[in-house]
PDB file of N, CA and C in Angstrom:
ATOM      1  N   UNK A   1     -65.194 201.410 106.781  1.00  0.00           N
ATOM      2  CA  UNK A   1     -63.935 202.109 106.837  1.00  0.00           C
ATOM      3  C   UNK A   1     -63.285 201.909 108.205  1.00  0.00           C
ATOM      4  N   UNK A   2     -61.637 202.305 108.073  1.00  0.00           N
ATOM      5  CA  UNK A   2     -61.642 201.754 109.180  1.00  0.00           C
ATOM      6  C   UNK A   2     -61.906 202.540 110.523  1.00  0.00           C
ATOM      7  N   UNK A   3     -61.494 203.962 110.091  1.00  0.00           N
ATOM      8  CA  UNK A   3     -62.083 204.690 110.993  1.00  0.00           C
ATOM      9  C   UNK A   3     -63.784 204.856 111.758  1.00  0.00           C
ATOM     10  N   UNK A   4     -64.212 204.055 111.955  1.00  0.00           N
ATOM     11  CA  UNK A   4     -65.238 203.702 112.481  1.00  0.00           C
ATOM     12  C   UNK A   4     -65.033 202.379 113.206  1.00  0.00           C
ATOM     13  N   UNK A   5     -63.896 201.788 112.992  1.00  0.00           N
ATOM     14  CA  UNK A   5     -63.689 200.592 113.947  1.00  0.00           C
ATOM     15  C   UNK A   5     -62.742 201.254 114.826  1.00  0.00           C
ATOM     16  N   UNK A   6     -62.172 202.214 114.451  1.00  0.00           N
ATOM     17  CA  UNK A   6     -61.469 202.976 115.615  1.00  0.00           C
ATOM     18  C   UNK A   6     -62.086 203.781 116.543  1.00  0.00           C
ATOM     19  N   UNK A   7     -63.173 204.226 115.695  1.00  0.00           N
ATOM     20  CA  UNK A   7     -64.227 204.869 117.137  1.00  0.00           C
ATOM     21  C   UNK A   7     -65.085 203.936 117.863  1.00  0.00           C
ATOM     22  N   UNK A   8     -65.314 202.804 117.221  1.00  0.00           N
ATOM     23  CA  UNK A   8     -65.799 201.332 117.895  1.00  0.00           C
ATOM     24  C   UNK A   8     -65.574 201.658 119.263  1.00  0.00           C
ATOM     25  N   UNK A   9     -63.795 200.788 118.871  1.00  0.00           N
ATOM     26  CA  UNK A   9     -62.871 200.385 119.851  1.00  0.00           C
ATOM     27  C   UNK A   9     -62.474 201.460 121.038  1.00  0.00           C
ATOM     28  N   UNK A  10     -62.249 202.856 120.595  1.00  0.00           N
ATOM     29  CA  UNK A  10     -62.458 203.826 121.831  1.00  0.00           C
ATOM     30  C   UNK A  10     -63.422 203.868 122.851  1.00  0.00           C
ATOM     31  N   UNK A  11     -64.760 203.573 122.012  1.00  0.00           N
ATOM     32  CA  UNK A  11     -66.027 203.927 122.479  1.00  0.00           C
ATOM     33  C   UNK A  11     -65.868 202.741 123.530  1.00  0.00           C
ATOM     34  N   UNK A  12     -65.578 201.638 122.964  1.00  0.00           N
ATOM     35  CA  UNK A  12     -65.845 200.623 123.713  1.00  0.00           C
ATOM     36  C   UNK A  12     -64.894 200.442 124.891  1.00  0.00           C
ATOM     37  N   UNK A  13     -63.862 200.866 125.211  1.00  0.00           N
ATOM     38  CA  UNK A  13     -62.439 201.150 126.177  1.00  0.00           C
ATOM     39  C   UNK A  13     -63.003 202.358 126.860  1.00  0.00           C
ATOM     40  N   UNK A  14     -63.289 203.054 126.639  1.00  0.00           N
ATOM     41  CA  UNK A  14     -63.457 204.638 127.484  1.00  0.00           C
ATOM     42  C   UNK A  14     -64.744 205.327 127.623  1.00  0.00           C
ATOM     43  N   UNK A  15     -65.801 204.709 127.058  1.00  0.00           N
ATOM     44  CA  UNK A  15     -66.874 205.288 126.980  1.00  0.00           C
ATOM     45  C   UNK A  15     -67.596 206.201 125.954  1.00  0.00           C
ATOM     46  N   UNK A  16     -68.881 206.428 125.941  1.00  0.00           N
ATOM     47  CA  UNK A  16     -68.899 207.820 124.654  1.00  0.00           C
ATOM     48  C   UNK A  16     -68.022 208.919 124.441  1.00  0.00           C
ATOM     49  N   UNK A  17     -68.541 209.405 123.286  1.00  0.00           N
ATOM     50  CA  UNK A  17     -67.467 210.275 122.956  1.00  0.00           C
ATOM     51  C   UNK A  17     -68.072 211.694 123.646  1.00  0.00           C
ATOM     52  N   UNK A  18     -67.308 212.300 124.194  1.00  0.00           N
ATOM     53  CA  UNK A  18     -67.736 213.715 124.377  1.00  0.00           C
ATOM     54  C   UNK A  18     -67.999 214.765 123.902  1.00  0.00           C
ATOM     55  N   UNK A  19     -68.006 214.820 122.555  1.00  0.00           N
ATOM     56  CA  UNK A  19     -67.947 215.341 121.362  1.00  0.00           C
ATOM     57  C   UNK A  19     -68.009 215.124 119.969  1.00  0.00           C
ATOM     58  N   UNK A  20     -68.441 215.033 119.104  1.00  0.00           N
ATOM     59  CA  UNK A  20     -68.682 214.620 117.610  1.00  0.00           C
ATOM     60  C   UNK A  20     -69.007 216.076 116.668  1.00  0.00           C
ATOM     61  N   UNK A  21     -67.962 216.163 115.798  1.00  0.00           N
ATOM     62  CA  UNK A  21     -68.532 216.612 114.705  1.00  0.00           C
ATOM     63  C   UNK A  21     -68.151 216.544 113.379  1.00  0.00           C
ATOM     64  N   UNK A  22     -68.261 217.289 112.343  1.00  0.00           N
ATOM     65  CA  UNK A  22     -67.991 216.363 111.251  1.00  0.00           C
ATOM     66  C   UNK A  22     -66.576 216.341 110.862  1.00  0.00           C
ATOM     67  N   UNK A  23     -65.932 216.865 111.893  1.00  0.00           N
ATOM     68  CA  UNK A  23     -64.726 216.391 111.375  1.00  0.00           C
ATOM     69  C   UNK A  23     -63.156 215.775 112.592  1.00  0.00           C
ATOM     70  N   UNK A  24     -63.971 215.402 113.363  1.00  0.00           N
ATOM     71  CA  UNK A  24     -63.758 215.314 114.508  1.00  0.00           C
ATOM     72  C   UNK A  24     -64.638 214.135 115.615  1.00  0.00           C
ATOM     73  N   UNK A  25     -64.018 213.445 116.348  1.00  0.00           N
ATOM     74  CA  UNK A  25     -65.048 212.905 117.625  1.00  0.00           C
ATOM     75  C   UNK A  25     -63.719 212.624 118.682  1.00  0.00           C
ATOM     76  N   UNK A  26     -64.113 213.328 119.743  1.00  0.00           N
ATOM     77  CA  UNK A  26     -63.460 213.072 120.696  1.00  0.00           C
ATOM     78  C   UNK A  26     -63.754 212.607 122.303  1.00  0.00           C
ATOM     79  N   UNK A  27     -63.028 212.516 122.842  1.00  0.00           N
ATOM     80  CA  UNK A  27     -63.242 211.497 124.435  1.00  0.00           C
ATOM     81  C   UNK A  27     -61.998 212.574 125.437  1.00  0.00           C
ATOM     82  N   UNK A  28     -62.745 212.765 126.474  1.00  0.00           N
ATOM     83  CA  UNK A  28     -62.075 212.949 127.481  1.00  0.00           C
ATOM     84  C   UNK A  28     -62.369 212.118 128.412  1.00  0.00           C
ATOM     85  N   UNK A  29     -60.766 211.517 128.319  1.00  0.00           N
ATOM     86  CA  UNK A  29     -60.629 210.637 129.197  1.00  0.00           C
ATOM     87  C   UNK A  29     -60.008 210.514 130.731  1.00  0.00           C
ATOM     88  N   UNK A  30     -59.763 211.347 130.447  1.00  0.00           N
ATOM     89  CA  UNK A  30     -58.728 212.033 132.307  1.00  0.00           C
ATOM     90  C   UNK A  30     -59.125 213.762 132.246  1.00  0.00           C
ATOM     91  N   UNK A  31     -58.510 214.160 133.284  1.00  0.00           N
ATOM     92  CA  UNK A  31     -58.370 215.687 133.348  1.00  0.00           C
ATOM     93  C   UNK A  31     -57.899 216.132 132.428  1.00  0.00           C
ATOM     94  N   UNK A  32     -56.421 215.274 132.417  1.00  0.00           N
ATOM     95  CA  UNK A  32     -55.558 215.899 130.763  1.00  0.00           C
ATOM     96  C   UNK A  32     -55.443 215.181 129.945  1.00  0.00           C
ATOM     97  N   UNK A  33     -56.797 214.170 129.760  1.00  0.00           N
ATOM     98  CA  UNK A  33     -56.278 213.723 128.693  1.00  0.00           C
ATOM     99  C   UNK A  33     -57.697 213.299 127.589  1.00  0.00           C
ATOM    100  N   UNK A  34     -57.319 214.058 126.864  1.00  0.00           N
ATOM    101  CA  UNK A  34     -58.127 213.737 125.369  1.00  0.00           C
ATOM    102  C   UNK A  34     -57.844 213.130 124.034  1.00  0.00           C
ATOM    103  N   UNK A  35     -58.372 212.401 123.686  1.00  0.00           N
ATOM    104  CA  UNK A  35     -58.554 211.316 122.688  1.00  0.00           C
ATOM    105  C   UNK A  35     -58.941 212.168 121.625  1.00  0.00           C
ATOM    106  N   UNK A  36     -58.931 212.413 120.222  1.00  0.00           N
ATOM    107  CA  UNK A  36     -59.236 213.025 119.252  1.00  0.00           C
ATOM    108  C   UNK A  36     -58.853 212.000 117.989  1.00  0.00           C
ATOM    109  N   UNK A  37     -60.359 211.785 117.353  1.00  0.00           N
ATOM    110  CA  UNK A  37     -60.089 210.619 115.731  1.00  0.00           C
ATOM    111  C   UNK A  37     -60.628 211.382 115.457  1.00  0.00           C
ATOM    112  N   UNK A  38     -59.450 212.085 114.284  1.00  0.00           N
ATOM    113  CA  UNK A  38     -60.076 212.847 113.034  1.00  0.00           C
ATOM    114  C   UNK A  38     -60.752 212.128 111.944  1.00  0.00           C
ATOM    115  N   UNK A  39     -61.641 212.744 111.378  1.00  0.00           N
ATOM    116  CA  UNK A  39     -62.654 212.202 110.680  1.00  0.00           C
ATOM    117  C   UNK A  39     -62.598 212.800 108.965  1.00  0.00           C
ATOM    118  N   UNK A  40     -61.769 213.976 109.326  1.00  0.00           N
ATOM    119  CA  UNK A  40     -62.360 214.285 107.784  1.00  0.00           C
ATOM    120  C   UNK A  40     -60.905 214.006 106.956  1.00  0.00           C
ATOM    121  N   UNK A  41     -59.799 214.119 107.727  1.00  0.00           N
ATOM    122  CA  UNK A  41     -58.865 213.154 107.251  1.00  0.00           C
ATOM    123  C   UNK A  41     -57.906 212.039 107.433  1.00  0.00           C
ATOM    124  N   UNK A  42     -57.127 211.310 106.582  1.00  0.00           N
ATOM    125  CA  UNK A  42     -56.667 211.260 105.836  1.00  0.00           C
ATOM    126  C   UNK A  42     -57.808 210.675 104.689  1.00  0.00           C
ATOM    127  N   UNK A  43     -57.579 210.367 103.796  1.00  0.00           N
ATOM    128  CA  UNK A  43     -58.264 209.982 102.790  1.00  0.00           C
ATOM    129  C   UNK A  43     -58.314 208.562 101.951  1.00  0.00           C
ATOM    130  N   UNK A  44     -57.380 208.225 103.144  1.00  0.00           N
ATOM    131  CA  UNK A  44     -57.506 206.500 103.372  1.00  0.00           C
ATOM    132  C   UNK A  44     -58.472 205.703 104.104  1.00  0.00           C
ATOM    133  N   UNK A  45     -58.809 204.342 103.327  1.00  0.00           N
ATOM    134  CA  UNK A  45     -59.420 203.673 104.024  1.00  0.00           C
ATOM    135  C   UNK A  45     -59.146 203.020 105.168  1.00  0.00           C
ATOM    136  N   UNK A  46     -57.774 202.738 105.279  1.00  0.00           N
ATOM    137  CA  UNK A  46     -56.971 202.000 106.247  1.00  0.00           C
ATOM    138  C   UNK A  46     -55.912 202.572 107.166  1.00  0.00           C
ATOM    139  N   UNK A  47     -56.279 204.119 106.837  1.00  0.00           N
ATOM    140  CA  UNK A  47     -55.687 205.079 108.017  1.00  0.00           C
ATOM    141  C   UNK A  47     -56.301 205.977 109.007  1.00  0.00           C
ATOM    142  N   UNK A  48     -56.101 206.470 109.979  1.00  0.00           N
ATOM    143  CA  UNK A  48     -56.699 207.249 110.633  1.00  0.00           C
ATOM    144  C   UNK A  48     -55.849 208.028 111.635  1.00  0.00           C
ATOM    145  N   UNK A  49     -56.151 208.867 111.857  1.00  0.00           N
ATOM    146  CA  UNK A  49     -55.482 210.228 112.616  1.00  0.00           C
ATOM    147  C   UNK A  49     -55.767 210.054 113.620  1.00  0.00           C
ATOM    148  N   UNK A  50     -55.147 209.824 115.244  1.00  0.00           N
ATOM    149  CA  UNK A  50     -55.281 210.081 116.581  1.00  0.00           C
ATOM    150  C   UNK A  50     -54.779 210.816 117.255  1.00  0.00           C
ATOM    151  N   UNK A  51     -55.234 212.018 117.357  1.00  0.00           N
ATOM    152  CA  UNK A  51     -54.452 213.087 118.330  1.00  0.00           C
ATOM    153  C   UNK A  51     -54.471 213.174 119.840  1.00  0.00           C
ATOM    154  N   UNK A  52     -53.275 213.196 120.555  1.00  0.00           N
ATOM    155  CA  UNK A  52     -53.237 212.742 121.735  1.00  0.00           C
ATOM    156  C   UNK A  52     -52.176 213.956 122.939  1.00  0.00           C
ATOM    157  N   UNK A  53     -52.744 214.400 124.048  1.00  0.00           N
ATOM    158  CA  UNK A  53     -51.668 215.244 124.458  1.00  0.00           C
ATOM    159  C   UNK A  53     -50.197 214.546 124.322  1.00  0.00           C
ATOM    160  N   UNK A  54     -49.677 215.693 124.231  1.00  0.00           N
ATOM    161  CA  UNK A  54     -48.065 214.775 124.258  1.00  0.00           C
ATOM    162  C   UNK A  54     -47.691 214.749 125.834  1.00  0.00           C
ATOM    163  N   UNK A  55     -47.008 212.889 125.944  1.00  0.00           N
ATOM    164  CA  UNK A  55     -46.878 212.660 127.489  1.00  0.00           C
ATOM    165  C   UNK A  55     -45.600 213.711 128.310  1.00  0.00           C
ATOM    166  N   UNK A  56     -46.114 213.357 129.746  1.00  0.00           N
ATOM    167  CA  UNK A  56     -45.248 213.814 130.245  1.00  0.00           C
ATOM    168  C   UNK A  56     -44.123 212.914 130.624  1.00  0.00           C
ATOM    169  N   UNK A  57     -43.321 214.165 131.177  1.00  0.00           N
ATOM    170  CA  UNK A  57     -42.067 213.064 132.228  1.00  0.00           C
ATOM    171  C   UNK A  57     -41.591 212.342 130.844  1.00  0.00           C
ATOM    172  N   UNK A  58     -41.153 212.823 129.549  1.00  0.00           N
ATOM    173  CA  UNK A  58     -40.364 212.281 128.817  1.00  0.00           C
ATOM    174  C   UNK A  58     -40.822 210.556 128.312  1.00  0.00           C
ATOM    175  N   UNK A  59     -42.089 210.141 128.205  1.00  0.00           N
ATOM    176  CA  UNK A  59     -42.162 209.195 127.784  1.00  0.00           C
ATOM    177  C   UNK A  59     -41.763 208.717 126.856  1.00  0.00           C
ATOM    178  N   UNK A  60     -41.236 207.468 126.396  1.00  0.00           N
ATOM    179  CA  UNK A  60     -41.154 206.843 124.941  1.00  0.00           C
ATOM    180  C   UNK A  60     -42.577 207.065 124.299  1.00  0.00           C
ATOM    181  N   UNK A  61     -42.585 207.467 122.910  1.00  0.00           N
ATOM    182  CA  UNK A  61     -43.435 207.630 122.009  1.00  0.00           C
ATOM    183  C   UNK A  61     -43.534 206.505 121.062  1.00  0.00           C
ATOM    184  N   UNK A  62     -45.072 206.455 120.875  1.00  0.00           N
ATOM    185  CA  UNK A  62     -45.661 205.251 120.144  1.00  0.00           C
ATOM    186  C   UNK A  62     -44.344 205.458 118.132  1.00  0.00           C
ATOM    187  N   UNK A  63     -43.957 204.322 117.774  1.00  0.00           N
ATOM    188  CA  UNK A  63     -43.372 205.024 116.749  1.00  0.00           C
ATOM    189  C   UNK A  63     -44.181 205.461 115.166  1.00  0.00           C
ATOM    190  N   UNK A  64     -45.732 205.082 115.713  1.00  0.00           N
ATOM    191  CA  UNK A  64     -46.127 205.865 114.516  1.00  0.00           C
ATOM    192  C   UNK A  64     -46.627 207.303 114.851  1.00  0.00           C
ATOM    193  N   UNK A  65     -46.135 207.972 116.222  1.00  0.00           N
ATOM    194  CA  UNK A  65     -46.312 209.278 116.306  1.00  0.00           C
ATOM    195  C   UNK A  65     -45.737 210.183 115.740  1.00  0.00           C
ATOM    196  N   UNK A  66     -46.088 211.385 115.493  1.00  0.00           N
ATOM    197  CA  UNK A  66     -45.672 212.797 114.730  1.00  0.00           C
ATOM    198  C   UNK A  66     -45.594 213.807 115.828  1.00  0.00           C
ATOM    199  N   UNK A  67     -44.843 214.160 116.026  1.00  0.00           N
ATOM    200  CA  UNK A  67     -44.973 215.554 117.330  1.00  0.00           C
ATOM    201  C   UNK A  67     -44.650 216.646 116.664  1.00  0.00           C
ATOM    202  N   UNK A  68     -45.797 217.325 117.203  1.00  0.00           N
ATOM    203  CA  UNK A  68     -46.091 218.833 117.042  1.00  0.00           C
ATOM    204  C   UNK A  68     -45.955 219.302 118.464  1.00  0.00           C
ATOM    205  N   UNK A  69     -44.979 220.612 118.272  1.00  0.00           N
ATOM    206  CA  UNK A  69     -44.410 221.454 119.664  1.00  0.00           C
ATOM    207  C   UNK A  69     -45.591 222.024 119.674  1.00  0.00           C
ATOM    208  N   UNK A  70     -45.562 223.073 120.571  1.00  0.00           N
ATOM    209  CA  UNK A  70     -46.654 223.556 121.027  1.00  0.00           C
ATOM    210  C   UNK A  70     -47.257 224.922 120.142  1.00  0.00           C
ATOM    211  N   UNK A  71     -45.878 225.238 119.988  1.00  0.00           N
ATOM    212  CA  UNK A  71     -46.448 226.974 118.616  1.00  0.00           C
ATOM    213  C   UNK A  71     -46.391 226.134 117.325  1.00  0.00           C
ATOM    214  N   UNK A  72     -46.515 224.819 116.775  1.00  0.00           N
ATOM    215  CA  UNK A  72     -46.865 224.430 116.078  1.00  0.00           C
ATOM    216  C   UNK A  72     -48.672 224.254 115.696  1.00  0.00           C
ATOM    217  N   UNK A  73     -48.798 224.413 114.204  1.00  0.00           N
ATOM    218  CA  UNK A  73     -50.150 224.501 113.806  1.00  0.00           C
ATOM    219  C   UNK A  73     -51.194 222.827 114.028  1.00  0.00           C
ATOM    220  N   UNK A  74     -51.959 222.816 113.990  1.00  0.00           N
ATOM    221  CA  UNK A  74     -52.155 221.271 114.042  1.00  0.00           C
ATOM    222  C   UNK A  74     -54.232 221.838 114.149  1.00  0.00           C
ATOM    223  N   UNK A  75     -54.646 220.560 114.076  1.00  0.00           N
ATOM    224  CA  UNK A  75     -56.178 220.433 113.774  1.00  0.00           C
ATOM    225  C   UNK A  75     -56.839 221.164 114.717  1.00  0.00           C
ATOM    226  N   UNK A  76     -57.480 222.313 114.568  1.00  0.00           N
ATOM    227  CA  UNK A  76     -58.251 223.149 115.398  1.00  0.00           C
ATOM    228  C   UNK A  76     -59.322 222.414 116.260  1.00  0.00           C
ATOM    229  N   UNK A  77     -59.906 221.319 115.683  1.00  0.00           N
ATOM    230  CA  UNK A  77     -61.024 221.052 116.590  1.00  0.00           C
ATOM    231  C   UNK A  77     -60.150 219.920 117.419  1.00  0.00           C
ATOM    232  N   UNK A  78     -59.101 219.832 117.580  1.00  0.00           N
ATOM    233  CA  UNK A  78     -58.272 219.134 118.397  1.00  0.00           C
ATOM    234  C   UNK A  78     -58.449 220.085 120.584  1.00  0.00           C
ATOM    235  N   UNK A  79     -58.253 221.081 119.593  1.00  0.00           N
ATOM    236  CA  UNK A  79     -58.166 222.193 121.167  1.00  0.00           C
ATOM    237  C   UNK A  79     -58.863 222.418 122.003  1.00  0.00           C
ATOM    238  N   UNK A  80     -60.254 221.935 121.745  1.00  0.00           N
ATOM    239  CA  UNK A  80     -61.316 222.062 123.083  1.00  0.00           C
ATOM    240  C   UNK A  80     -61.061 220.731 124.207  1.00  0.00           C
ATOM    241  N   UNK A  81     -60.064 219.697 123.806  1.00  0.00           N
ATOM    242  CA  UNK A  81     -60.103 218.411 124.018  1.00  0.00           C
ATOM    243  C   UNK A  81     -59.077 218.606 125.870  1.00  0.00           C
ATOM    244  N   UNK A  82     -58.703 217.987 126.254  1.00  0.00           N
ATOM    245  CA  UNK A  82     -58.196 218.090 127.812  1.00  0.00           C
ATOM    246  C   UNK A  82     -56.637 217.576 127.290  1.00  0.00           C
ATOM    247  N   UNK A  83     -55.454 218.449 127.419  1.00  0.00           N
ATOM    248  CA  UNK A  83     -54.294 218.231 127.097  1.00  0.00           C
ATOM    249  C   UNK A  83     -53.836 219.031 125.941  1.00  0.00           C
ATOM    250  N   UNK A  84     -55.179 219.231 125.105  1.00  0.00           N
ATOM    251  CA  UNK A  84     -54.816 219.349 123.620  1.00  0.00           C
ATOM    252  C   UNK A  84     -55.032 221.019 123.458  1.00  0.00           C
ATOM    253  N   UNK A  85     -55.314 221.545 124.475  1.00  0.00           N
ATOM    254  CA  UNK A  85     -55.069 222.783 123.866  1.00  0.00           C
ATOM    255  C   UNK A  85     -54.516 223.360 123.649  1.00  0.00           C
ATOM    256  N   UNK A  86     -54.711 224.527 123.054  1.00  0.00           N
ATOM    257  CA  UNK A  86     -53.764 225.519 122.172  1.00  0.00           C
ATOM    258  C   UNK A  86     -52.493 226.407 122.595  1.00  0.00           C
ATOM    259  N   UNK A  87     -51.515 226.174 122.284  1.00  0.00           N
ATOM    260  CA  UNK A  87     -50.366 226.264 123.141  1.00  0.00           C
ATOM    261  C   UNK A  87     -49.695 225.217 123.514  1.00  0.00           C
ATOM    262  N   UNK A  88     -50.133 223.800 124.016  1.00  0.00           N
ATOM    263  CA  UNK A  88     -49.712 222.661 124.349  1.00  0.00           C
ATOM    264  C   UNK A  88     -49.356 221.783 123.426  1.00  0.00           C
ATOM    265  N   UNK A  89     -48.339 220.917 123.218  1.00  0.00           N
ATOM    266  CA  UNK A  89     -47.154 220.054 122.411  1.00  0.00           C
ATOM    267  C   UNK A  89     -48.384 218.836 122.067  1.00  0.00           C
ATOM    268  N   UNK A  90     -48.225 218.463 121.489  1.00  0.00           N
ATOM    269  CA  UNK A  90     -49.510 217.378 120.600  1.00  0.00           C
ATOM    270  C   UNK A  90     -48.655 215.840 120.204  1.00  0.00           C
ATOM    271  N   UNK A  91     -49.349 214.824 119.945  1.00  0.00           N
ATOM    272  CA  UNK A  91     -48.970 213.924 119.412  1.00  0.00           C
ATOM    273  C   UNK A  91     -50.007 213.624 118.142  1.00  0.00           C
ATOM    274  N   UNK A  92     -49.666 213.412 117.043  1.00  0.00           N
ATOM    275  CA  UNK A  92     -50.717 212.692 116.105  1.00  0.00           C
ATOM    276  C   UNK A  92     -50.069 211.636 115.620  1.00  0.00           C
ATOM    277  N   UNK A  93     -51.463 210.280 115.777  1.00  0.00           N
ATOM    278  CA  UNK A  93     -50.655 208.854 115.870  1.00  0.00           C
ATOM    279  C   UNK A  93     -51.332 208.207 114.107  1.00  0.00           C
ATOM    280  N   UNK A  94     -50.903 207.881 113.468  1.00  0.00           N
ATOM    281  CA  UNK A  94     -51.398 207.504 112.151  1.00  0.00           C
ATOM    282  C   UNK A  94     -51.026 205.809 112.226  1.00  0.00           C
ATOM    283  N   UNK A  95     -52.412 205.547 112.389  1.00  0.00           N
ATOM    284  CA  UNK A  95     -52.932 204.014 112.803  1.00  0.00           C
ATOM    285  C   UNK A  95     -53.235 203.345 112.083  1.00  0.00           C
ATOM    286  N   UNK A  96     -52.693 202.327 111.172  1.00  0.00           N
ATOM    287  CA  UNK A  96     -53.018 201.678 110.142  1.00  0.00           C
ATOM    288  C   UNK A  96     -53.392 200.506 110.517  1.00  0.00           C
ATOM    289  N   UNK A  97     -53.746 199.977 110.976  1.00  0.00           N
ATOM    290  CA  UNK A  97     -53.923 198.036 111.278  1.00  0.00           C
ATOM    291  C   UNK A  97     -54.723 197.652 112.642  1.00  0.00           C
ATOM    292  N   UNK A  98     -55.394 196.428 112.739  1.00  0.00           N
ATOM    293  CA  UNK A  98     -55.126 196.305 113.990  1.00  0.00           C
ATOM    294  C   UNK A  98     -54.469 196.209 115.253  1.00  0.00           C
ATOM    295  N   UNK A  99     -53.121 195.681 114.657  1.00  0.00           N
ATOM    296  CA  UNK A  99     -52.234 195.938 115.442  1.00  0.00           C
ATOM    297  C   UNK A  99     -52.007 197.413 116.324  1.00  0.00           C
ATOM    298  N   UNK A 100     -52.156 198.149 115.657  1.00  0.00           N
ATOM    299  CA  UNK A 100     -51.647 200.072 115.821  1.00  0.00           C
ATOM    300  C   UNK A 100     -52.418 200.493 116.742  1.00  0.00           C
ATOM    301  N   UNK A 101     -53.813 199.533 116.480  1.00  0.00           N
ATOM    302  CA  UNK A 101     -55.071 199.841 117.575  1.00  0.00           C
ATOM    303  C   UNK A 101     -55.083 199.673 118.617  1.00  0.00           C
ATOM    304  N   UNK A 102     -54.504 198.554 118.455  1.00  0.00           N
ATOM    305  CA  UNK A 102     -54.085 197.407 120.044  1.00  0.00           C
ATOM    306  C   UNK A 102     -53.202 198.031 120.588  1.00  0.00           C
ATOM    307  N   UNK A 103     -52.170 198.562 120.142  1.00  0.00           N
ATOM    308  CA  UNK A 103     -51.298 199.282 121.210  1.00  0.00           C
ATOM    309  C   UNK A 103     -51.833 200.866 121.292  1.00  0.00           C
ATOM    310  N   UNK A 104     -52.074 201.566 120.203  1.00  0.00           N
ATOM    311  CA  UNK A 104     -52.729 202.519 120.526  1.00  0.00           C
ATOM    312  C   UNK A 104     -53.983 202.598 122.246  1.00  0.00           C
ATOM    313  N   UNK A 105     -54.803 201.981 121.877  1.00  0.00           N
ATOM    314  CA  UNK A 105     -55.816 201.587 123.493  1.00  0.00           C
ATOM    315  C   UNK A 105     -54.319 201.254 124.403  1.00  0.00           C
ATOM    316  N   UNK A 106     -53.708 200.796 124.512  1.00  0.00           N
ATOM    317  CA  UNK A 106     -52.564 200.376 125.679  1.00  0.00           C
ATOM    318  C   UNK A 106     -51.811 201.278 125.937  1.00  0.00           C
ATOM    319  N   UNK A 107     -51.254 202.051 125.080  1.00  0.00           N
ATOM    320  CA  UNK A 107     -51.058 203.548 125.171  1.00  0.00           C
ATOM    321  C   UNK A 107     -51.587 204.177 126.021  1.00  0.00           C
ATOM    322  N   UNK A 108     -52.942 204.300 125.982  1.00  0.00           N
ATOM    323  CA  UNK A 108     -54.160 205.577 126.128  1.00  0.00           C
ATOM    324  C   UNK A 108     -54.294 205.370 127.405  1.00  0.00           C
ATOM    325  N   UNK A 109     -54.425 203.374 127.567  1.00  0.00           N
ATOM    326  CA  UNK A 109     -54.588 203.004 129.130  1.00  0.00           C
ATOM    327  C   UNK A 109     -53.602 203.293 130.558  1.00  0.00           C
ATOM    328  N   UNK A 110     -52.069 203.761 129.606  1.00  0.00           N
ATOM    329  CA  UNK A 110     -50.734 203.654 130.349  1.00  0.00           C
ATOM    330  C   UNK A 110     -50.467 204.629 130.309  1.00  0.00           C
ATOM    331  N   UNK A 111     -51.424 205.861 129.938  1.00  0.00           N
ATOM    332  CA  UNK A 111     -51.002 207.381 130.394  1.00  0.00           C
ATOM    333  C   UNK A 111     -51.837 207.874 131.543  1.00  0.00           C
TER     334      UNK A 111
END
């Protein structure tokens, strides 16, 4: 599936994950910044969920992102993550390809 080549490819860019569980594995990768591949959904083989603090200083956003404000609801085991907690504005990136991956990691590297 492909979500397991997406935790590959994290693992392999940033190191272990700091966290795993079953519906969830995440990476802190900076002070504020946490990596989150949801696991228990979508229910595709060729999709996967990346939740990411939302940048600062007005960045351009990846365009397969979804933003969630901050009193917006979004994946609970997202919130222990560095950026992503509760109260704070979210990004979730829905990554279909390799391509999505490749810039996704370039993303992650350029925040």
């Amino acid at each position: 599936m492909f979500k397991y080549k997406v935790i590959e490819r994290i693992t392999k860019e940033f190191g272990s994950p700091a966290r795993v569980t079953v519906k969830v594995t995440g990476w802190n990768v900076g002070d504020n910044l946490g990596v989150v591949v949801q696991t228990d959904q979508p229910n595709k083989e060729n999709q996967v969920f990346v939740w990411l603090p939302y940048p600062p200083d007005s960045e351009l956003l990846p365009k397969i992102a979804l933003e969630y404000a901050a009193e917006s609801g979004r994946h609970s085991n997202t919130y222990p993550s560095p950026g992503l907690e509760k109260g704070k504005p979210a990004l979730k990136l829905i990554v279909s390809g390799d391509e999505e991956l490749d810039d996704l990691i370039d993303y992650i590297m350029a925040f």
